[in-house]
C-alpha atoms as a PDB file:
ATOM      1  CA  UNK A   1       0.000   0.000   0.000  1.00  0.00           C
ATOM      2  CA  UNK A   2       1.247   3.584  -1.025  1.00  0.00           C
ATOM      3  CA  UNK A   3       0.867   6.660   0.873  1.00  0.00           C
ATOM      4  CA  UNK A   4      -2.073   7.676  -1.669  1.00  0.00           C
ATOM      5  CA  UNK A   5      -3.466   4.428  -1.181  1.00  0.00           C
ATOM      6  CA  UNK A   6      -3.228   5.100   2.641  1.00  0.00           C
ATOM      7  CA  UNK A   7      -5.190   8.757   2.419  1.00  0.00           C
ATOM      8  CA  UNK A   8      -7.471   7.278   0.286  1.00  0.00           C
ATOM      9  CA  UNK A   9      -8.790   4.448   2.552  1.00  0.00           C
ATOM     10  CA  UNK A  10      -8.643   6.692   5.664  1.00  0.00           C
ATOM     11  CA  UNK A  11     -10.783   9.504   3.460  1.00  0.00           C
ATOM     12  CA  UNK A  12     -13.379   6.578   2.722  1.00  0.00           C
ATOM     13  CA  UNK A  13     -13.362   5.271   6.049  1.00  0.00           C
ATOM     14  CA  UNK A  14     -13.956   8.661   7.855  1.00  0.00           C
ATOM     15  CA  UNK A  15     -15.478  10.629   5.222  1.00  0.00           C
ATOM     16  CA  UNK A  16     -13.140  13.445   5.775  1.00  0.00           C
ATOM     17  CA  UNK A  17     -11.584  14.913   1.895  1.00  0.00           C
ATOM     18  CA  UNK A  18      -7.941  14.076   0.892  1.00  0.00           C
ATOM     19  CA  UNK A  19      -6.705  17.248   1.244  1.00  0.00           C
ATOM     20  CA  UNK A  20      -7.467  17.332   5.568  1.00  0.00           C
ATOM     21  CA  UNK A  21      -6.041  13.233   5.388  1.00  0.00           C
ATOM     22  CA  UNK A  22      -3.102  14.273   3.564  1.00  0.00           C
ATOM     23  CA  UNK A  23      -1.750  16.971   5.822  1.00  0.00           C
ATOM     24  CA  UNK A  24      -2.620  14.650   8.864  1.00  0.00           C
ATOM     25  CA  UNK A  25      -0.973  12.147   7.913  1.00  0.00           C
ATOM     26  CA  UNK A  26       2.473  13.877   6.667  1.00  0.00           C
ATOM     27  CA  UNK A  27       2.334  15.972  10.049  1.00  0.00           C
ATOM     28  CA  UNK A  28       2.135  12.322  11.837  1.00  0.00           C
ATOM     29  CA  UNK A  29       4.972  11.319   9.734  1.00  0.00           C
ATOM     30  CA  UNK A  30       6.985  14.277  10.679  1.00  0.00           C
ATOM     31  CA  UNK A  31       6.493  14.260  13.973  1.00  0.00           C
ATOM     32  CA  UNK A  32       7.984  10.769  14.080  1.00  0.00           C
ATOM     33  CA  UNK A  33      11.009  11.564  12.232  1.00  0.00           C
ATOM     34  CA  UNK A  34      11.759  14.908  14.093  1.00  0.00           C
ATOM     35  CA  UNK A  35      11.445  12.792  17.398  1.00  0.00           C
ATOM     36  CA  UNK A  36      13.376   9.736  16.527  1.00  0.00           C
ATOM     37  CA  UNK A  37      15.879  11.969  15.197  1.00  0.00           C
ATOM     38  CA  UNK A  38      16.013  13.857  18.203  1.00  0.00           C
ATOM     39  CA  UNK A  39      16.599  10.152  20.063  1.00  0.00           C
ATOM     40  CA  UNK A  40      13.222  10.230  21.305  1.00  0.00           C
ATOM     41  CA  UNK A  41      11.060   6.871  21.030  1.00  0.00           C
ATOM     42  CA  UNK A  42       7.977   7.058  19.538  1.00  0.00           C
ATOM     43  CA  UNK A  43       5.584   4.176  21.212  1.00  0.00           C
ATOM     44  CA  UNK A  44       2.173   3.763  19.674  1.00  0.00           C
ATOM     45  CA  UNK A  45       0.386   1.281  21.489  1.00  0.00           C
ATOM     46  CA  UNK A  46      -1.005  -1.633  19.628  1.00  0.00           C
ATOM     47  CA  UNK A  47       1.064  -0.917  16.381  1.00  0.00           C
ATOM     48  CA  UNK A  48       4.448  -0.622  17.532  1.00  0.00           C
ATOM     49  CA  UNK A  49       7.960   1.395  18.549  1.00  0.00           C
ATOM     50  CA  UNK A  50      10.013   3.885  16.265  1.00  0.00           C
ATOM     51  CA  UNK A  51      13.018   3.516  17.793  1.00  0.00           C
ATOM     52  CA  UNK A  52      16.588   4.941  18.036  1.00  0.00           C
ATOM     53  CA  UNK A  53      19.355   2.261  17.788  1.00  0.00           C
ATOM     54  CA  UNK A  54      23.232   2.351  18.192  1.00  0.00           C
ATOM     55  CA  UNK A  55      25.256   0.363  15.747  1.00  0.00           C
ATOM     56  CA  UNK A  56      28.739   0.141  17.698  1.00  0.00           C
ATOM     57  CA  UNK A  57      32.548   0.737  16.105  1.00  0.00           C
ATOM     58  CA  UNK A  58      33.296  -2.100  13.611  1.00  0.00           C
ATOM     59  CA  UNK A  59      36.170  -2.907  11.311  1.00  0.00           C
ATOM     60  CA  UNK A  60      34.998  -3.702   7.847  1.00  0.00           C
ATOM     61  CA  UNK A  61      36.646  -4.825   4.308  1.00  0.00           C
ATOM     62  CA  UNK A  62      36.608  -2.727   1.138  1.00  0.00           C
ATOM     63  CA  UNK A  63      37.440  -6.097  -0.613  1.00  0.00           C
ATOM     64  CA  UNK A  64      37.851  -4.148  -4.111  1.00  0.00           C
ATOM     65  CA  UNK A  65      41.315  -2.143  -2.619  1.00  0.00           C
ATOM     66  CA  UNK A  66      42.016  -4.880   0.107  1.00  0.00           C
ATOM     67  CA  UNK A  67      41.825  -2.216   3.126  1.00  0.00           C
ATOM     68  CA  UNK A  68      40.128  -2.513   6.387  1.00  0.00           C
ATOM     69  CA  UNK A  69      38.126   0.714   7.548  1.00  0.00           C
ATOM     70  CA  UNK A  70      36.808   1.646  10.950  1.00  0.00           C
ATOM     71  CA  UNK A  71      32.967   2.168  10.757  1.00  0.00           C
ATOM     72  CA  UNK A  72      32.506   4.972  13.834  1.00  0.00           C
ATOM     73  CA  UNK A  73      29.616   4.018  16.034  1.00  0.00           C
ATOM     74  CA  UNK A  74      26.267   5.760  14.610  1.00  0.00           C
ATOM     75  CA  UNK A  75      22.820   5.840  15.397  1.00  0.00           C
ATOM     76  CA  UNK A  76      20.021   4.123  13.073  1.00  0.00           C
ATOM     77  CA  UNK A  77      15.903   4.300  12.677  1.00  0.00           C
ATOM     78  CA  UNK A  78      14.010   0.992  13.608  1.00  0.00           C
ATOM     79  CA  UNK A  79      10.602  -0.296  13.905  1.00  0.00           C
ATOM     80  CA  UNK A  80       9.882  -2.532  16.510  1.00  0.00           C
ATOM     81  CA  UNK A  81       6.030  -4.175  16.254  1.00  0.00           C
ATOM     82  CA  UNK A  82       3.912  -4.654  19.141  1.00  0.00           C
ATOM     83  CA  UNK A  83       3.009  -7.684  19.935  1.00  0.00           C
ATOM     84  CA  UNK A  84      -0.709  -7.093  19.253  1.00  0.00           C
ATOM     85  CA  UNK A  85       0.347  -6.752  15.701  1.00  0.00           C
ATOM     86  CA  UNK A  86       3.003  -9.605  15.515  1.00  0.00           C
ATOM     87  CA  UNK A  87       0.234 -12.013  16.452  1.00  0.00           C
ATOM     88  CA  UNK A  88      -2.018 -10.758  13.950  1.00  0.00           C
ATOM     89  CA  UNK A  89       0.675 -11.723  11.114  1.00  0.00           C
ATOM     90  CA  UNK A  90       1.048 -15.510  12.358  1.00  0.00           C
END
């Protein structure tokens, strides 16, 4: 499912236009990625957890010049699923 796809169904389901879904729906999505940028988690219960995670200093290969390189610790996006919605996919 797209994001038009999304508005769409949420339009039909409420009976609210596009235009009202649309700027609902991208202020949701920006308030997520403001906060989990910030290193805030973003828990919405029943669906699941935008979370912050810390990938830690690693050695890795460039295997086309045969040198090793230091990856510096950095921080990455995840989604972790409730479990409401993990049982719903079994």
């Amino acid at each position: 499912m797209t994001k038009a796809e999304l508005i769409s169904a949420i339009a039909h389901e409420t009976g609210y236009d596009k235009a009202t879904i649309l700027n609902i729906v991208e202020s949701g999505m920006e308030l997520v990625k403001k906060n989990v940028a910030a290193g805030e988690n973003v828990y919405l219960r029943g669906f699941g957890s935008f979370i912050t995670k810390t990938r830690a200093e690693k050695v890795a290969r460039n295997i086309t010049k045969n040198v090793s390189i230091v990856v510096p610790e950095h921080k990455i996006p995840a989604f972790k699923p409730s479990k409401e919605y993990t049982a719903m996919l079994k």
